[in-house]
Protein backbone atom coordinates (compact mmCIF):
# COMPACT_ATOMS: atom_id res chain seq x y z
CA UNK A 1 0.99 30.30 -10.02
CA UNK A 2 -1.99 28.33 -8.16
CA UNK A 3 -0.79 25.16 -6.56
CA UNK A 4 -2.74 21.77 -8.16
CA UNK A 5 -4.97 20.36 -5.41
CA UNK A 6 -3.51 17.06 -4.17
CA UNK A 7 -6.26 14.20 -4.35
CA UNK A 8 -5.74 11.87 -1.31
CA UNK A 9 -3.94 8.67 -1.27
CA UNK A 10 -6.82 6.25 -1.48
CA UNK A 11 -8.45 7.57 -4.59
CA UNK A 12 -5.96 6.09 -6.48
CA UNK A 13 -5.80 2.73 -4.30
CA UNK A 14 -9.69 3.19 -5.21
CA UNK A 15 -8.77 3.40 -9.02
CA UNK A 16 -7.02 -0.06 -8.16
CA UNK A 17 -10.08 -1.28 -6.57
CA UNK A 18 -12.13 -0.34 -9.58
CA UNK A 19 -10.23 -1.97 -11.92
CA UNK A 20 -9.76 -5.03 -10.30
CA UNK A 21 -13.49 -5.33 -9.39
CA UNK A 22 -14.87 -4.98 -12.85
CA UNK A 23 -12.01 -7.86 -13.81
CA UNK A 24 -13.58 -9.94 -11.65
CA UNK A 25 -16.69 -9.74 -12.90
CA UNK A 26 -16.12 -10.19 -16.23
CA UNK A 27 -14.15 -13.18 -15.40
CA UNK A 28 -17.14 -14.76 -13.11
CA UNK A 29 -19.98 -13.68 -16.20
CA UNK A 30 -17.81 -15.40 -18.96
CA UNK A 31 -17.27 -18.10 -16.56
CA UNK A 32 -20.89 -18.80 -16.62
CA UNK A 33 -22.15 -18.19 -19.69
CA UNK A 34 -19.40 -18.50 -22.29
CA UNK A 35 -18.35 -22.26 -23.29
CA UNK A 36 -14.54 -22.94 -22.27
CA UNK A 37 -12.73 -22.97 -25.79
CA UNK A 38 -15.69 -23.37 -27.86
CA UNK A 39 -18.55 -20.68 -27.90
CA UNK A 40 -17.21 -17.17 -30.20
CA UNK A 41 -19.93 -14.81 -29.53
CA UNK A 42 -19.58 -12.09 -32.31
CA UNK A 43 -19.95 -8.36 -31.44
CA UNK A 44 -18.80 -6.52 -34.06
CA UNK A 45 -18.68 -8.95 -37.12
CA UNK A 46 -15.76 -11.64 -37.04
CA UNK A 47 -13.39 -8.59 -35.96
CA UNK A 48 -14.40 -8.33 -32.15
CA UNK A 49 -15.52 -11.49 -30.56
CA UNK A 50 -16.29 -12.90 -27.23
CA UNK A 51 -14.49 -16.09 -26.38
CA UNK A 52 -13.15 -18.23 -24.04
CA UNK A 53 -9.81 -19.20 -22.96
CA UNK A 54 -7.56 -20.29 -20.27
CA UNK A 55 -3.72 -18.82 -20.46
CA UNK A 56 -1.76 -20.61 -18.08
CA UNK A 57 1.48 -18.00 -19.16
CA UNK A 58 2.00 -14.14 -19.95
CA UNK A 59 0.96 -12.38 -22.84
CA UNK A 60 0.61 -14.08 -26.07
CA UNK A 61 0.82 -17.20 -23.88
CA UNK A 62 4.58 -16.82 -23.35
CA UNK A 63 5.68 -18.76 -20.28
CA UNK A 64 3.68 -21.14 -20.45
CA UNK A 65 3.47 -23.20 -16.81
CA UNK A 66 5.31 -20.91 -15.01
CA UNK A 67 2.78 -19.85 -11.92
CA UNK A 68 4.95 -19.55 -9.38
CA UNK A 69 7.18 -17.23 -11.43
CA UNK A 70 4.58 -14.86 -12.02
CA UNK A 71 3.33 -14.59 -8.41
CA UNK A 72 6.41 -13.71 -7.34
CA UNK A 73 6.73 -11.22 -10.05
CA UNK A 74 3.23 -9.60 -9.41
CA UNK A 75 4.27 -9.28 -5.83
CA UNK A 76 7.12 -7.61 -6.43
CA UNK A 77 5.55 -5.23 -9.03
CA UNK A 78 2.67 -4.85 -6.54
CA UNK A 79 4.72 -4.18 -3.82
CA UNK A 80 6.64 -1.67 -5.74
CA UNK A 81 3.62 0.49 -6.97
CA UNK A 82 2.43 0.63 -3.36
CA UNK A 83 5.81 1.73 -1.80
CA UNK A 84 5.96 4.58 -5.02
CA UNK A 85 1.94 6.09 -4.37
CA UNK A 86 2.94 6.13 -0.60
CA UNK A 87 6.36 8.42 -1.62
CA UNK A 88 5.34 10.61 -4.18
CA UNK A 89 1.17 10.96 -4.14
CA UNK A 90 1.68 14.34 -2.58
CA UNK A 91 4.55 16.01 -5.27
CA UNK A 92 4.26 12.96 -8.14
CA UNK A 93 2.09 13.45 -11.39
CA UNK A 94 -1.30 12.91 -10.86
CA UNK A 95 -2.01 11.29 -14.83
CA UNK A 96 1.45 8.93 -13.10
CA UNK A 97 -0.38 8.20 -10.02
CA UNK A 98 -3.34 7.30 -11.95
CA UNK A 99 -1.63 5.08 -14.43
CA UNK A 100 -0.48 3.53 -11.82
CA UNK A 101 -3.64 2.91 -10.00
CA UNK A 102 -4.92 0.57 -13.37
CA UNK A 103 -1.76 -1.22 -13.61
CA UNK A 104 -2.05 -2.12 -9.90
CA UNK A 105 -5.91 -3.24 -10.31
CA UNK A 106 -4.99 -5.26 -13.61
CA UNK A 107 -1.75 -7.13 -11.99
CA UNK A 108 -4.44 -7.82 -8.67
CA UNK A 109 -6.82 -9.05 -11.03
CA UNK A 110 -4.84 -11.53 -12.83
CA UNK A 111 -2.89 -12.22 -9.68
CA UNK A 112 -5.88 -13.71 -8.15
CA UNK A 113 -6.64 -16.14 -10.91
CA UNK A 114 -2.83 -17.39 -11.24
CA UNK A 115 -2.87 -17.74 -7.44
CA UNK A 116 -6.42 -19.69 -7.04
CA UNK A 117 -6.75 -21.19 -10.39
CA UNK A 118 -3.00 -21.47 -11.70
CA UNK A 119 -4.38 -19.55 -14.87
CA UNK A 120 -6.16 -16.50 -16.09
CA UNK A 121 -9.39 -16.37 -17.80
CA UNK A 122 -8.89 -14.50 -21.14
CA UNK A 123 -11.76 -13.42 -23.73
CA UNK A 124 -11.37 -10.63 -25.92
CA UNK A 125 -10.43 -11.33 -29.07
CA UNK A 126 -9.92 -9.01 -32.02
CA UNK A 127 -9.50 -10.32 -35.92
CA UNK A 128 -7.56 -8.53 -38.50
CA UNK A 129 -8.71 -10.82 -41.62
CA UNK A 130 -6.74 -13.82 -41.13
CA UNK A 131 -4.66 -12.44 -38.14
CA UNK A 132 -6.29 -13.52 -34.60
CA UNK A 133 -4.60 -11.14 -32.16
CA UNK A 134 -3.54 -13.06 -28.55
CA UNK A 135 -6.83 -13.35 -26.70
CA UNK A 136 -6.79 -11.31 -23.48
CA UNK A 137 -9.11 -9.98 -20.64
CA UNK A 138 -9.90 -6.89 -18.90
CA UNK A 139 -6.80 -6.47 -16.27
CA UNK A 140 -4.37 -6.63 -19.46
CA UNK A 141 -5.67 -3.76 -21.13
CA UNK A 142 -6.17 -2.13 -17.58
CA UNK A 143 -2.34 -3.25 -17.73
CA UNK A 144 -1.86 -1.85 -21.42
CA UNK A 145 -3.68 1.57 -20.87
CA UNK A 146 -2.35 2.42 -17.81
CA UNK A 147 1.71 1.90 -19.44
CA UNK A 148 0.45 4.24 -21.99
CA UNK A 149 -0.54 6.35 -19.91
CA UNK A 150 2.92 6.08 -17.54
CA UNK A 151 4.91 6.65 -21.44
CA UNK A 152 2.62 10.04 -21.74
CA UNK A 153 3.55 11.27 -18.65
CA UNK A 154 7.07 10.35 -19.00
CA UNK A 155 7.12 12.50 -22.41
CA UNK A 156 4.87 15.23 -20.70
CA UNK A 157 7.68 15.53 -18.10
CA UNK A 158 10.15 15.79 -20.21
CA UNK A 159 9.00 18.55 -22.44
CA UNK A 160 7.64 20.49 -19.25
CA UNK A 161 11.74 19.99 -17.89
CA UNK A 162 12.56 21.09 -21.23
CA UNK A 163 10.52 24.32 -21.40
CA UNK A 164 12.60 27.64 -20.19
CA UNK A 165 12.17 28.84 -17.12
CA UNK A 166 10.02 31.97 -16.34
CA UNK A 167 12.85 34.05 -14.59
CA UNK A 168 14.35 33.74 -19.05
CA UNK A 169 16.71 30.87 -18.22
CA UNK A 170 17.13 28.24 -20.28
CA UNK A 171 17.55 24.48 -18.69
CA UNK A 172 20.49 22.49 -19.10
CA UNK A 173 21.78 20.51 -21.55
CA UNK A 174 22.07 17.18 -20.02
CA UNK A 175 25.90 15.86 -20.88
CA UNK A 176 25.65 12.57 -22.31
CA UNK A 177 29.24 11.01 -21.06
């Protein structure tokens, strides 16, 4: 059985980076050339459209006001991811460690605009007929994908734990008391 090459700590720090960089800048252009709450630039019809909004709360604008709540929050998560990649990037899952990567670039991204600004600049916006999905930016779906992502390996895991072992032994049944 060949061994999977480790990739080195930073290159998923540097997935982080990414991520967090190209938030940015898509905040900063729809900044300056999209008008605050007003301008819908269509890009596929009336279901995908550019706007412009401030959420001053999670998603779907839950928690409305609560700024201080959610920097201590991202801290916390942010603090967590880092301590995790530092224990496990030589023995955990790489598809984990990437996940992981995004959801610490999207939680940076919209950590800086809670902590400068005291909201987040949001601007995607899908349409499904008269339904207007919650308006959100680039960190939340780095958020979004890289979850996914952590539920796939999760259910990867499991089924490889599952799978009988080559020396014809079966694994164990996990008790359930």
């Amino acid at each position: 059985m060949q061994q999977q090459r480790v990739w080195p700590v930073w290159s998923y720090y540097a997935i982080a980076v990414i991520v967090f960089i190209i938030d940015y800048v898509s905040k900063k252009i729809i900044n300056s050339t999209v008008a605050l709450d007003t301008e819908r630039i269509p890009v596929i019809g009336d279901f995908f459209v550019i706007s412009h909004i401030r959420n001053r709360g999670a998603a779907f604008g839950m928690l409305q006001e609560q700024r201080w709540f959610f920097i201590l929050i991202t801290v916390a998560v942010v603090a967590g991811i880092v301590w995790y990649v530092q224990r496990s990037y030589r023995t955990g899952s790489r598809l984990l460690l990437i996940a992981l990567g995004m959801i610490l670039g999207g939680a940076a991204g919209n950590f800086l605009d809670r902590a400068l600004y005291g909201e987040v600049v949001d601007f995607l916006q899908f349409n499904f007929g008269s339904y207007t999905f919650p308006i959100f930016n680039l960190a939340d779906s780095a958020i979004v994908v890289g979850v996914g992502l952590v539920i796939v390996d999760t259910l990867l895991t499991m089924k490889e734990e599952n799978k009988p072992h080559d020396n014809g032994e079966q694994p164990r049944e996990q008790s359930t008391v």
